[in-house]
PDB file of N, CA and C in Angstrom:
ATOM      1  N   UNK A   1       0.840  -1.171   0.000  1.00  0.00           N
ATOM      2  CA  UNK A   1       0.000   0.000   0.000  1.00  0.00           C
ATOM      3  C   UNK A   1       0.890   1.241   0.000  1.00  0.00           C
ATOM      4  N   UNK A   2       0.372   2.199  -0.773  1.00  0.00           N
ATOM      5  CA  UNK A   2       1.489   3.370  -0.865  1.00  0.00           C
ATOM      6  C   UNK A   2       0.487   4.416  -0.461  1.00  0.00           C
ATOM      7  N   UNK A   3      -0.030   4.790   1.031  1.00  0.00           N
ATOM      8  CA  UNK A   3      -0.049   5.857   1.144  1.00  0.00           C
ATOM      9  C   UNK A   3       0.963   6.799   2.221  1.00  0.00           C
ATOM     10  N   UNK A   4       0.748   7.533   3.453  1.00  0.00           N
ATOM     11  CA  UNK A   4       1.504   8.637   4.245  1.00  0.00           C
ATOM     12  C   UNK A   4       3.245   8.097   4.056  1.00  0.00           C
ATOM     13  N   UNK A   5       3.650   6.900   4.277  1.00  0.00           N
ATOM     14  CA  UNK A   5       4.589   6.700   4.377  1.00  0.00           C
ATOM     15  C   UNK A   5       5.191   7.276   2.679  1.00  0.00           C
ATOM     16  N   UNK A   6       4.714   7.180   1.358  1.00  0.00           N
ATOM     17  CA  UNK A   6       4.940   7.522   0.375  1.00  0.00           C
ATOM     18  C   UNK A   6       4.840   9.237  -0.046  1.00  0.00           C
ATOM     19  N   UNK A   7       4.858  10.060   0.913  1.00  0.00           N
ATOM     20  CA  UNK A   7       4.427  11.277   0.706  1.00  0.00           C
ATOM     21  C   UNK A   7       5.737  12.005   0.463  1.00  0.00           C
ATOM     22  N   UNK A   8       6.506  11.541   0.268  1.00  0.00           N
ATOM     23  CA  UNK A   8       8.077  11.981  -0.950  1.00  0.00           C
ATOM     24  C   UNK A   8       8.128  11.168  -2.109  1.00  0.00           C
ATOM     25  N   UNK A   9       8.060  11.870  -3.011  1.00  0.00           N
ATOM     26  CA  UNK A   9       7.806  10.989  -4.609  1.00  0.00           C
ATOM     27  C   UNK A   9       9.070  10.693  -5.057  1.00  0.00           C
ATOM     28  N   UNK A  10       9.798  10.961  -4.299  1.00  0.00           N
ATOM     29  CA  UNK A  10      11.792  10.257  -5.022  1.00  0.00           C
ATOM     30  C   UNK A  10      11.678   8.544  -4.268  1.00  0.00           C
ATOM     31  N   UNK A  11      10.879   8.285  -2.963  1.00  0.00           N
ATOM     32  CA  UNK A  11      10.648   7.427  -2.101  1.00  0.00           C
ATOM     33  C   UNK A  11      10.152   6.438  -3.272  1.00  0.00           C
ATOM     34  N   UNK A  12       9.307   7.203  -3.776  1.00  0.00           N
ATOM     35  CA  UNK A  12       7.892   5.973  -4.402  1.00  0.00           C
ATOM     36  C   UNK A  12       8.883   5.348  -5.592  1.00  0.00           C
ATOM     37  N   UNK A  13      10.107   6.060  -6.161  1.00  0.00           N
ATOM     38  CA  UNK A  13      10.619   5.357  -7.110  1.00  0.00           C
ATOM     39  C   UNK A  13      12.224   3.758  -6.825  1.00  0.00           C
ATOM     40  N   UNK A  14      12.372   5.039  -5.630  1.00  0.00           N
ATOM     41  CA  UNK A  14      13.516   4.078  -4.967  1.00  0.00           C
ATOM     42  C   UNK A  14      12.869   3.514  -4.258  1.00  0.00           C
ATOM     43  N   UNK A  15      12.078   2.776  -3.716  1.00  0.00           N
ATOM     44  CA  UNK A  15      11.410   1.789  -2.829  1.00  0.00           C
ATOM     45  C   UNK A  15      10.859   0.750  -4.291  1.00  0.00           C
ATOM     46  N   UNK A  16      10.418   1.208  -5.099  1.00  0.00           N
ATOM     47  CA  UNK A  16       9.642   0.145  -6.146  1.00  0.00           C
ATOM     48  C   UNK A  16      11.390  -0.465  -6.353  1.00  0.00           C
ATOM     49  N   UNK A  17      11.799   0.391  -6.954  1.00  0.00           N
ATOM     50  CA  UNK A  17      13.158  -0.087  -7.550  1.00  0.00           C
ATOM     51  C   UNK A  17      14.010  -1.344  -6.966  1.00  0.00           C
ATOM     52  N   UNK A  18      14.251  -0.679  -5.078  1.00  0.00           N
ATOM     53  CA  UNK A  18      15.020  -1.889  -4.663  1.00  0.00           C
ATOM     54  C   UNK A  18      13.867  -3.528  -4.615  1.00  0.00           C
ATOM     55  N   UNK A  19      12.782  -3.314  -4.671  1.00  0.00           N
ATOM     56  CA  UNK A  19      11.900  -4.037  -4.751  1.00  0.00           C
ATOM     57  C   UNK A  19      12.242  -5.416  -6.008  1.00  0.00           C
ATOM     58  N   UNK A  20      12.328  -4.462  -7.147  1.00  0.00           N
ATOM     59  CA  UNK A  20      12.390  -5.073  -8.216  1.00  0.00           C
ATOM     60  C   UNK A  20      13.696  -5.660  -8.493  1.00  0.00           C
ATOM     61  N   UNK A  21      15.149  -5.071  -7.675  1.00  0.00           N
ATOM     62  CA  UNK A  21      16.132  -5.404  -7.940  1.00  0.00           C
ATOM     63  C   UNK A  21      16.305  -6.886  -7.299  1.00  0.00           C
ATOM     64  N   UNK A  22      15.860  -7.258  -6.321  1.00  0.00           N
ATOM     65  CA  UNK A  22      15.432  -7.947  -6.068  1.00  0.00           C
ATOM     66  C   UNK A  22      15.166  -9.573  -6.479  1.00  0.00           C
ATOM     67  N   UNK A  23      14.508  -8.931  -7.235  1.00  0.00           N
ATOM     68  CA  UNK A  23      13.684 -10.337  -8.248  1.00  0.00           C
ATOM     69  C   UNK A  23      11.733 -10.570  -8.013  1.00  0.00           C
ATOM     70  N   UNK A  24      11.668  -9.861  -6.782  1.00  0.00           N
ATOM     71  CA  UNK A  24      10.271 -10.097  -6.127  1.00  0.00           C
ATOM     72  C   UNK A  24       9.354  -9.557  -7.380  1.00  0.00           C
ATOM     73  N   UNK A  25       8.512 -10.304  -6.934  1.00  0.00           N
ATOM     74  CA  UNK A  25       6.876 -10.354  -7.901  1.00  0.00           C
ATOM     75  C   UNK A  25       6.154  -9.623  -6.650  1.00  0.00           C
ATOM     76  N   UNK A  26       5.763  -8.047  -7.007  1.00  0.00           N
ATOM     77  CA  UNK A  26       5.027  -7.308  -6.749  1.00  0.00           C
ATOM     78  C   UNK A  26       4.067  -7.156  -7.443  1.00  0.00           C
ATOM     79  N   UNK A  27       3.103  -6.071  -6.446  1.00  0.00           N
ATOM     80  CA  UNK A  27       2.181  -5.574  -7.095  1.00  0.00           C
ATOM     81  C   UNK A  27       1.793  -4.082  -6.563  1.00  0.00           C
ATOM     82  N   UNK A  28       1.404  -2.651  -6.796  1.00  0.00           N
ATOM     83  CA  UNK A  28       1.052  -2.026  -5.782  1.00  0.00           C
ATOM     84  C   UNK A  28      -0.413  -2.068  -5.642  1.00  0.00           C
ATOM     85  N   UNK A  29      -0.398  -2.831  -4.607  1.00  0.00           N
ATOM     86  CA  UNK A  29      -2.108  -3.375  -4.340  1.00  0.00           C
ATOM     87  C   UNK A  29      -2.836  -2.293  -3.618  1.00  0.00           C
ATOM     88  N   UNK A  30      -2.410  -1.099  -3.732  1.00  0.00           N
ATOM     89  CA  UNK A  30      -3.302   0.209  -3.216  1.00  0.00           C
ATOM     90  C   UNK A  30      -2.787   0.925  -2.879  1.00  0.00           C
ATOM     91  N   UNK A  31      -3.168   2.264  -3.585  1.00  0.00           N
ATOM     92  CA  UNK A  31      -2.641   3.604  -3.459  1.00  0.00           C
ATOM     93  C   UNK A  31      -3.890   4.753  -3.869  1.00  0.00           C
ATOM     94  N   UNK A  32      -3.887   6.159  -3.126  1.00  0.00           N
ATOM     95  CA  UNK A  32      -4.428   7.195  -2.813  1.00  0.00           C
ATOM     96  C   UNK A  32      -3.428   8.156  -3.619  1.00  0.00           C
ATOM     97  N   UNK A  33      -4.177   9.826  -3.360  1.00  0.00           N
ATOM     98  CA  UNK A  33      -3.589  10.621  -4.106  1.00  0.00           C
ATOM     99  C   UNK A  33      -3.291  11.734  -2.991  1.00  0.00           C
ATOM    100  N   UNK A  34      -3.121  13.028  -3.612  1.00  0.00           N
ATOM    101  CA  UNK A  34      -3.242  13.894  -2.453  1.00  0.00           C
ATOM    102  C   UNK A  34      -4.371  14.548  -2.453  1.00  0.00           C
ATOM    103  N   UNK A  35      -5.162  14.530  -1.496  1.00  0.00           N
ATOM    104  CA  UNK A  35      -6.366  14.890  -1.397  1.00  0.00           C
ATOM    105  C   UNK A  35      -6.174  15.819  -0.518  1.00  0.00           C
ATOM    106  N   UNK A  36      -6.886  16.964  -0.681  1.00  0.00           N
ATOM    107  CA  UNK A  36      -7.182  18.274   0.508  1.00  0.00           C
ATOM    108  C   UNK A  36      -5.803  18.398   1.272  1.00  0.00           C
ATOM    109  N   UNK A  37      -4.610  18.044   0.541  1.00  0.00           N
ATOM    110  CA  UNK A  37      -3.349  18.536   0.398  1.00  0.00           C
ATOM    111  C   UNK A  37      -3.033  17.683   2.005  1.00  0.00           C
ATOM    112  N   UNK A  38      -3.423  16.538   2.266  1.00  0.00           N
ATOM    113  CA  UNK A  38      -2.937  15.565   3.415  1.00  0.00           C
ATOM    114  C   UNK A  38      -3.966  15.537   4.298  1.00  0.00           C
ATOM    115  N   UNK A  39      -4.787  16.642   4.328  1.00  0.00           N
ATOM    116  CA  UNK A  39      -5.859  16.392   5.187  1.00  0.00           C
ATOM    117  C   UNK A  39      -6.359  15.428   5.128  1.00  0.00           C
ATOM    118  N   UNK A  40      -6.594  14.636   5.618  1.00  0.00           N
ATOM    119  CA  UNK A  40      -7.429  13.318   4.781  1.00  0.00           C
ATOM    120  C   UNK A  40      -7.453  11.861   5.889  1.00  0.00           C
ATOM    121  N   UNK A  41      -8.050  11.057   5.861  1.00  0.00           N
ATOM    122  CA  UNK A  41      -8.740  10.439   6.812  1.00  0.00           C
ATOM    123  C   UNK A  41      -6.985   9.233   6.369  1.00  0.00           C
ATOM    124  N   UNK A  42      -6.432   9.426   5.639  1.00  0.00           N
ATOM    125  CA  UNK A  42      -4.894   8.256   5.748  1.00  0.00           C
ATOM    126  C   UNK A  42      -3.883   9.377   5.753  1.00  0.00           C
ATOM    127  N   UNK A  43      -3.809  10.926   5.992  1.00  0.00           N
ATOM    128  CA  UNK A  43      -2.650  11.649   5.715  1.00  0.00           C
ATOM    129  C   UNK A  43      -1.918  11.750   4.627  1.00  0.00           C
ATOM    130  N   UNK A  44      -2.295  11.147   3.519  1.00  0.00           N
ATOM    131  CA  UNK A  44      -1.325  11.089   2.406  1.00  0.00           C
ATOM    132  C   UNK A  44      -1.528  12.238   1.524  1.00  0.00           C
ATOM    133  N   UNK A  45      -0.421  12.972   0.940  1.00  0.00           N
ATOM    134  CA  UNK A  45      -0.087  13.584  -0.049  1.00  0.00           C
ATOM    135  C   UNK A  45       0.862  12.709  -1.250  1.00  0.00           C
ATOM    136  N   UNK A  46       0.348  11.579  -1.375  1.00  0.00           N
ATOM    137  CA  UNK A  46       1.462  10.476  -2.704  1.00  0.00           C
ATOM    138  C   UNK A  46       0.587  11.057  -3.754  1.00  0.00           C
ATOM    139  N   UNK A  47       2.102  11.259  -4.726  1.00  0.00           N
ATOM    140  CA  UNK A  47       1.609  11.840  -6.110  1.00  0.00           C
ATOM    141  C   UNK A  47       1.339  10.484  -6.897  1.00  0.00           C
ATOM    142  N   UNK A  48       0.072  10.744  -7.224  1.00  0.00           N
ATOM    143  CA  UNK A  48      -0.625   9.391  -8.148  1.00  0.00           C
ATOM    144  C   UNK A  48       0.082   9.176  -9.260  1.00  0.00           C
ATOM    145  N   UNK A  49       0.796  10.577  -9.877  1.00  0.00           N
ATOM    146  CA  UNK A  49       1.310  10.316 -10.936  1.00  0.00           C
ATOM    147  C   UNK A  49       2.468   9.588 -11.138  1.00  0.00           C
ATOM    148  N   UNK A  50       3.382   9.485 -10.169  1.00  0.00           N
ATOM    149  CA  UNK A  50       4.489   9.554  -9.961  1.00  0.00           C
ATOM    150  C   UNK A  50       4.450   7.906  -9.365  1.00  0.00           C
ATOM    151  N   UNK A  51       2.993   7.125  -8.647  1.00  0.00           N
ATOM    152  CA  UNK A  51       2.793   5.842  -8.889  1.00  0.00           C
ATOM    153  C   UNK A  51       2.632   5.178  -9.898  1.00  0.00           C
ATOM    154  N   UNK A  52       2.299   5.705 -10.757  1.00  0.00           N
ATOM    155  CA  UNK A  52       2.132   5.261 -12.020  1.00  0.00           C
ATOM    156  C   UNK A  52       2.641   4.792 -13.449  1.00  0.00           C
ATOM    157  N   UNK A  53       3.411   6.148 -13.253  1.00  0.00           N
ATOM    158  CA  UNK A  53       5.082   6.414 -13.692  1.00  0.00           C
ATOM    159  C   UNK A  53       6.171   5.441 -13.807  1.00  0.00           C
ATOM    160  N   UNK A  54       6.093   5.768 -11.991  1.00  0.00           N
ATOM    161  CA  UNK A  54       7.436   4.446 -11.782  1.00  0.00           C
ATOM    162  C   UNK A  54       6.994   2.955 -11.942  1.00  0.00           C
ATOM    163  N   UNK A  55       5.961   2.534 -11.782  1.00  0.00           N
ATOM    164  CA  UNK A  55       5.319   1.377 -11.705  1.00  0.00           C
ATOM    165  C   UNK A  55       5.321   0.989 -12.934  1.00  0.00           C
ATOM    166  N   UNK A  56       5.008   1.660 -14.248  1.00  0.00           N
ATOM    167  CA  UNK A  56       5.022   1.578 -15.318  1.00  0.00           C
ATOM    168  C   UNK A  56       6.455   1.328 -16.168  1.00  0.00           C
ATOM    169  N   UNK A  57       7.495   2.233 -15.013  1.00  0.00           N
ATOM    170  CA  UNK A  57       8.896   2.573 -16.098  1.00  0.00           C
ATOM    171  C   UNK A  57       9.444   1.163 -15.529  1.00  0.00           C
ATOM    172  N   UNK A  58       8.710   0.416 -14.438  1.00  0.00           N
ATOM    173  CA  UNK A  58       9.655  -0.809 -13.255  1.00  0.00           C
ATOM    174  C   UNK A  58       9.098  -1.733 -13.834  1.00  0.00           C
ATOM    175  N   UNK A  59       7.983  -2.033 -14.784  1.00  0.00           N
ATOM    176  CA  UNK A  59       6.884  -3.310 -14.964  1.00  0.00           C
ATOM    177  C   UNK A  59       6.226  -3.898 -13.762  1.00  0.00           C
ATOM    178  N   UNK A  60       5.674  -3.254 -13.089  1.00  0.00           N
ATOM    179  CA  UNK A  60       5.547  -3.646 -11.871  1.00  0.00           C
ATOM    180  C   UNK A  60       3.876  -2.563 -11.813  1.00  0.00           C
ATOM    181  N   UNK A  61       2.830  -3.768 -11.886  1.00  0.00           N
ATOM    182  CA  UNK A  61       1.545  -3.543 -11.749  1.00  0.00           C
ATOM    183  C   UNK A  61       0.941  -2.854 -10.685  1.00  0.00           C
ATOM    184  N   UNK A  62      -0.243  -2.042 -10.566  1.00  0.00           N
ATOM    185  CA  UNK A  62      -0.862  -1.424  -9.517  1.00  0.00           C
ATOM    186  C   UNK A  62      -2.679  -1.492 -10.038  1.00  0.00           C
ATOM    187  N   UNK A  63      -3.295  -1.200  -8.415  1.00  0.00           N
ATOM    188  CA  UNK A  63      -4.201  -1.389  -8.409  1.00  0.00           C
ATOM    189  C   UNK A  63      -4.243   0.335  -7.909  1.00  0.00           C
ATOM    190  N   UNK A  64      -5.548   1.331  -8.251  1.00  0.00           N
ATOM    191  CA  UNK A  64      -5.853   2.342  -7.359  1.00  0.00           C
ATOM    192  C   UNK A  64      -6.927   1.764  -6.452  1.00  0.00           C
ATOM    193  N   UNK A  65      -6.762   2.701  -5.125  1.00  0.00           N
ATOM    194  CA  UNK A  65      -7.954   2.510  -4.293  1.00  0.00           C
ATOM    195  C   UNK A  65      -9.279   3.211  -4.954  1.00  0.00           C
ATOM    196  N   UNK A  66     -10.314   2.976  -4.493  1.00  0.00           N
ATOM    197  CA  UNK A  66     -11.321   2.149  -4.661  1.00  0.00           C
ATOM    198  C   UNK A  66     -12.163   2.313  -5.991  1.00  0.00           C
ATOM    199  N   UNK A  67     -12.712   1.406  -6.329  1.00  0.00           N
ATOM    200  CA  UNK A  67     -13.900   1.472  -7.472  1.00  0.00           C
ATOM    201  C   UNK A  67     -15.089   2.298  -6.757  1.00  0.00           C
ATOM    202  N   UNK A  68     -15.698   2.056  -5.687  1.00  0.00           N
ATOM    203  CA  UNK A  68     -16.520   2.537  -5.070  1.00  0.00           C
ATOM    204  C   UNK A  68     -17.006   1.922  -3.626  1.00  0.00           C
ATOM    205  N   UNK A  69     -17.721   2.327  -2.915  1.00  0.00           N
ATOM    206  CA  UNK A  69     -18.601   1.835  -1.211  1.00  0.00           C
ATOM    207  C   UNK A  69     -17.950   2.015  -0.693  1.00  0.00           C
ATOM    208  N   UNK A  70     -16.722   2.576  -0.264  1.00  0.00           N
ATOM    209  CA  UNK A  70     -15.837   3.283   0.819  1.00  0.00           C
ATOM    210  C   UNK A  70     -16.645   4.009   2.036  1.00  0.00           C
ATOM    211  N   UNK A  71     -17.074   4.046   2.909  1.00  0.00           N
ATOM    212  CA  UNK A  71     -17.316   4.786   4.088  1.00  0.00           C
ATOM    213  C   UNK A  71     -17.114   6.217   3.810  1.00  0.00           C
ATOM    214  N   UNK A  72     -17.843   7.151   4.215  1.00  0.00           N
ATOM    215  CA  UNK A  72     -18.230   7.906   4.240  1.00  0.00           C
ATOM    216  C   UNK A  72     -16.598   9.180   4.170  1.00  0.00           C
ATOM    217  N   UNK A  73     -15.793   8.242   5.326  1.00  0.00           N
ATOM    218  CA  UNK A  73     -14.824   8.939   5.730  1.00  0.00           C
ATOM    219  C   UNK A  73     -13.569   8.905   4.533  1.00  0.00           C
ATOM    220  N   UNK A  74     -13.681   7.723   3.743  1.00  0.00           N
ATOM    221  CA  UNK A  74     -13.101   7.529   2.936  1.00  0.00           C
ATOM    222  C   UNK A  74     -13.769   7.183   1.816  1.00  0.00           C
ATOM    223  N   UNK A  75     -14.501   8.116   1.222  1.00  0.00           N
ATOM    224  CA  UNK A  75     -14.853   8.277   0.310  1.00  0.00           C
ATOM    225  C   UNK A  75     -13.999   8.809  -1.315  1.00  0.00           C
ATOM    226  N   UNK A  76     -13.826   9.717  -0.955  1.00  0.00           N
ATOM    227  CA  UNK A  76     -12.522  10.466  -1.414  1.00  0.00           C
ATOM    228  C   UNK A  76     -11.973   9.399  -2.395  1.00  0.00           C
ATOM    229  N   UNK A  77     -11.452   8.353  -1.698  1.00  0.00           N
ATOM    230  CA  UNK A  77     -10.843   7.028  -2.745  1.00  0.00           C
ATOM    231  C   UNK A  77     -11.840   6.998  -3.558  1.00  0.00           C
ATOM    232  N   UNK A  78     -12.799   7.049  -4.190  1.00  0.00           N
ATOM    233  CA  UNK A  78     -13.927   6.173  -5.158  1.00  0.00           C
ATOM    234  C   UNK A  78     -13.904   6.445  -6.345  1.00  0.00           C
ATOM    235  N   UNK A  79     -13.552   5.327  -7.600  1.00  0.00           N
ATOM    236  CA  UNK A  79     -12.816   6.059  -8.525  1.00  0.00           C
ATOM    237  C   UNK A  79     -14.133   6.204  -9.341  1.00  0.00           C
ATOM    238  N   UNK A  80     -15.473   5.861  -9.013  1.00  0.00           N
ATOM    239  CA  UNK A  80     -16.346   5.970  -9.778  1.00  0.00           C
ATOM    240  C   UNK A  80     -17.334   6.513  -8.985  1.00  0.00           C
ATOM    241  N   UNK A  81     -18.530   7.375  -9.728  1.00  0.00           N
ATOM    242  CA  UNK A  81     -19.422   7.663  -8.845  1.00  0.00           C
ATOM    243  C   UNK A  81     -20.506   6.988  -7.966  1.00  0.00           C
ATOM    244  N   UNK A  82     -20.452   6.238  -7.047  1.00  0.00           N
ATOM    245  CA  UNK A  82     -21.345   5.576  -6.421  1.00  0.00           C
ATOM    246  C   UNK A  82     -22.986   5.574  -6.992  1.00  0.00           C
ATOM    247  N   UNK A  83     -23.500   6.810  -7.677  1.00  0.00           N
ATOM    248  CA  UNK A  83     -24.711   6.100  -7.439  1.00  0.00           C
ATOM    249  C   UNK A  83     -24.651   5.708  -9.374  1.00  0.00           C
ATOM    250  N   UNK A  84     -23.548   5.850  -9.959  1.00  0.00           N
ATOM    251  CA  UNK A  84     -23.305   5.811 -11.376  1.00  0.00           C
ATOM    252  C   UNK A  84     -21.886   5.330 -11.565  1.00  0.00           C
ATOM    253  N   UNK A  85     -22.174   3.749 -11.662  1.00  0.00           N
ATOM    254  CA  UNK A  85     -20.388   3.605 -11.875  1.00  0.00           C
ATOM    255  C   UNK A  85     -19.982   3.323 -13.299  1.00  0.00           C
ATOM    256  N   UNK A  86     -20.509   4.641 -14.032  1.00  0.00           N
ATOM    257  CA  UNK A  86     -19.947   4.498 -15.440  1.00  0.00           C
ATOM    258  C   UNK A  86     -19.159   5.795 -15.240  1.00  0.00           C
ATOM    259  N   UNK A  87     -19.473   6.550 -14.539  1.00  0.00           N
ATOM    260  CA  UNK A  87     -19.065   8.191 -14.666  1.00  0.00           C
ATOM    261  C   UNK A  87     -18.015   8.180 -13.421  1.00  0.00           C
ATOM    262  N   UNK A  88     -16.778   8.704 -13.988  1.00  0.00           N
ATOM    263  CA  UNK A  88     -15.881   8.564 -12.751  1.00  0.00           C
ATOM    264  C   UNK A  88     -15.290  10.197 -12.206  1.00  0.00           C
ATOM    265  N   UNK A  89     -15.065   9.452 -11.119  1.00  0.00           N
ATOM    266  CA  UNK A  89     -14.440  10.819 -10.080  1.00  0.00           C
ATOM    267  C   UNK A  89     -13.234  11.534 -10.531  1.00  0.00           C
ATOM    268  N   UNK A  90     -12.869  12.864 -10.117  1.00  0.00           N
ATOM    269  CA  UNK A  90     -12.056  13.499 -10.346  1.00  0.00           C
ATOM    270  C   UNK A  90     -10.568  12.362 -10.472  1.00  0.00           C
ATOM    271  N   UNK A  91     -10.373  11.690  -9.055  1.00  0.00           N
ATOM    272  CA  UNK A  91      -9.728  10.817  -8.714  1.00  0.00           C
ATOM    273  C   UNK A  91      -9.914   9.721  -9.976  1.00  0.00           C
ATOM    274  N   UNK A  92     -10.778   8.797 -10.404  1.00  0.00           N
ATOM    275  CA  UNK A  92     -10.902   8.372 -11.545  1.00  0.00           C
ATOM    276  C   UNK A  92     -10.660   8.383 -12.750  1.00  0.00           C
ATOM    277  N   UNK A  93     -10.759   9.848 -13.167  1.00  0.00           N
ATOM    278  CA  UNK A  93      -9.996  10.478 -14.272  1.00  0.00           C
ATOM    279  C   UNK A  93      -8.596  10.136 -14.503  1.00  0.00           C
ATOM    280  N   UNK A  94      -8.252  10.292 -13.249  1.00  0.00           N
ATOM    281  CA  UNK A  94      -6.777  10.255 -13.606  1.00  0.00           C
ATOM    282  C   UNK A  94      -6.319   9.191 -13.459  1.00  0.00           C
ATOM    283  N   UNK A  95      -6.342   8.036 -12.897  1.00  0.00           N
ATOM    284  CA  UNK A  95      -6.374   6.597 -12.719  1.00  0.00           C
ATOM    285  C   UNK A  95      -6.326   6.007 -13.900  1.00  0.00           C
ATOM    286  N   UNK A  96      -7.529   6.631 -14.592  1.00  0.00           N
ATOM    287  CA  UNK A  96      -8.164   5.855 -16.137  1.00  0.00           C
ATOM    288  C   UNK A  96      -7.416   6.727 -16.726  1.00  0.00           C
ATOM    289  N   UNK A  97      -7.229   7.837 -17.028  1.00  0.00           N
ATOM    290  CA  UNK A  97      -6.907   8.952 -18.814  1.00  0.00           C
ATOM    291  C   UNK A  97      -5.341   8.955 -18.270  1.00  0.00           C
ATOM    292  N   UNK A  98      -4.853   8.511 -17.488  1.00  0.00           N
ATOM    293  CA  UNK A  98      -3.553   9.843 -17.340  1.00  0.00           C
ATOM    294  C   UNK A  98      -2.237   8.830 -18.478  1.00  0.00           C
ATOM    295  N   UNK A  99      -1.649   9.018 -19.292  1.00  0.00           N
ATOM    296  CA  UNK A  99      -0.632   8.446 -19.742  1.00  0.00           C
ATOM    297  C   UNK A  99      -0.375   6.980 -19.120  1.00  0.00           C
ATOM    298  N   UNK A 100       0.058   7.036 -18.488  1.00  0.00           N
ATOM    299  CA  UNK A 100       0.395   5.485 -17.657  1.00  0.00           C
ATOM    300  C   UNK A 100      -0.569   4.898 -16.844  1.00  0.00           C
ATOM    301  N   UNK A 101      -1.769   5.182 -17.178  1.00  0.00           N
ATOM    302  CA  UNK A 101      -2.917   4.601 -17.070  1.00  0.00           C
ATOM    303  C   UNK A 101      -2.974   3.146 -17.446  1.00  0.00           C
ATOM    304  N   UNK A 102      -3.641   1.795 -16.635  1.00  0.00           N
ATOM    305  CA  UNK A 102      -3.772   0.620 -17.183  1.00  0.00           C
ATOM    306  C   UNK A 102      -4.345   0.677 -18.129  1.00  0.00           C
ATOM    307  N   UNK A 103      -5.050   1.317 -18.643  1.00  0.00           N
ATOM    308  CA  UNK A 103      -6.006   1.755 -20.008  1.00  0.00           C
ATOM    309  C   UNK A 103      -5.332   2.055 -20.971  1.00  0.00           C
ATOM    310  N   UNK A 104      -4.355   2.929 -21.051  1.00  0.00           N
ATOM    311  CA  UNK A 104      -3.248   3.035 -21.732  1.00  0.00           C
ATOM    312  C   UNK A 104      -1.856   2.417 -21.774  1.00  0.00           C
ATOM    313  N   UNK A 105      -1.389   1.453 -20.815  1.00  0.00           N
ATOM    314  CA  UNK A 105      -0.679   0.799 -21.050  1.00  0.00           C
ATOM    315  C   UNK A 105      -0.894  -0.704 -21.202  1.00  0.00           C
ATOM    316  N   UNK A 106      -1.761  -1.096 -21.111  1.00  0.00           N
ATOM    317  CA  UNK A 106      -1.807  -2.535 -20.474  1.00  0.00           C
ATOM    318  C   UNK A 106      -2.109  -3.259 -22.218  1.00  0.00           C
ATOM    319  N   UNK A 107      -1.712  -4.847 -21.966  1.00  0.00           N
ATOM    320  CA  UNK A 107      -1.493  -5.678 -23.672  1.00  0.00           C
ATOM    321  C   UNK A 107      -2.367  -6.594 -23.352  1.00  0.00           C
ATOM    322  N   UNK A 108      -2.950  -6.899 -24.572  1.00  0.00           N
ATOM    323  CA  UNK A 108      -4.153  -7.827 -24.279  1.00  0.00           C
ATOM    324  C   UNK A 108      -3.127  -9.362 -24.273  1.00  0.00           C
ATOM    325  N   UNK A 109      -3.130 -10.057 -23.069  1.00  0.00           N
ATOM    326  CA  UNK A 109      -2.200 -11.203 -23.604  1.00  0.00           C
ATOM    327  C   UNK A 109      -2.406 -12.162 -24.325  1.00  0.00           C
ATOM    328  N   UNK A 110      -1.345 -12.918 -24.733  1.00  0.00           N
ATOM    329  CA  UNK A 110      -1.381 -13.539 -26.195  1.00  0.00           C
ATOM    330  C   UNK A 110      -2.253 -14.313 -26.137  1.00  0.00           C
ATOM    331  N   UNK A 111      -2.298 -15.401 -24.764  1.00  0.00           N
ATOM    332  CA  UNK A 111      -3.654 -16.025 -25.370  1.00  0.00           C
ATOM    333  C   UNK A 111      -4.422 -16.245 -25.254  1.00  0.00           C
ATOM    334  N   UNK A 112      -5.134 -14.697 -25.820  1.00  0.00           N
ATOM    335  CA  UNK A 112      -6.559 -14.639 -25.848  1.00  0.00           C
ATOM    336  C   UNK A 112      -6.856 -14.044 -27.432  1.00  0.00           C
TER     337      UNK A 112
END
């Protein structure tokens, strides 16, 4: 999970990195953005972009937090609109459109 502890974006690249040097089979199985600049019910200011980025430049897959039903308090995560999950959140937008988006990077594998 990459949130408060990730709130230096040189972190988010050298932490994936020694990860990968490694040999380990990762994944980043959840990450947040900066919302209301840390205010926020996990403290995080992690630049989404900069998860995405490195995750992308490392081959090393990610999931964003949430599709949607988050609690009230953590709402904020929901990458789609709860009562419409075709139409997505600010947060969503960028998850889905941004360059290193799974939408934009990801290969349909071979066999299919």
């Amino acid at each position: 999970m990459i949130y408060a502890n990730y709130n230096d974006s040189s972190k988010i690249g050298s932490e994936l990195q020694a990860i990968k040097d490694k040999g380990l089979a990762v994944i980043v199985g959840e990450f947040g953005y900066n919302y209301n600049n840390g205010n926020n019910s996990l403290g995080t200011t992690v630049n989404p972009y900069e998860v995405m980025m490195q995750s992308q430049e490392k081959g090393i897959s990610y999931l964003a937090w949430s599709w949607t039903g988050n609690n009230s308090e953590n709402a904020w995560l929901a990458l789609v609109n709860s009562s419409d999950w075709k139409t997505p959140t600010a947060w969503g937008n960028t998850v889905l459109n941004d360059a290193n988006s799974s939408k934009n990077t990801s290969k349909t594998a071979s066999v299919y």
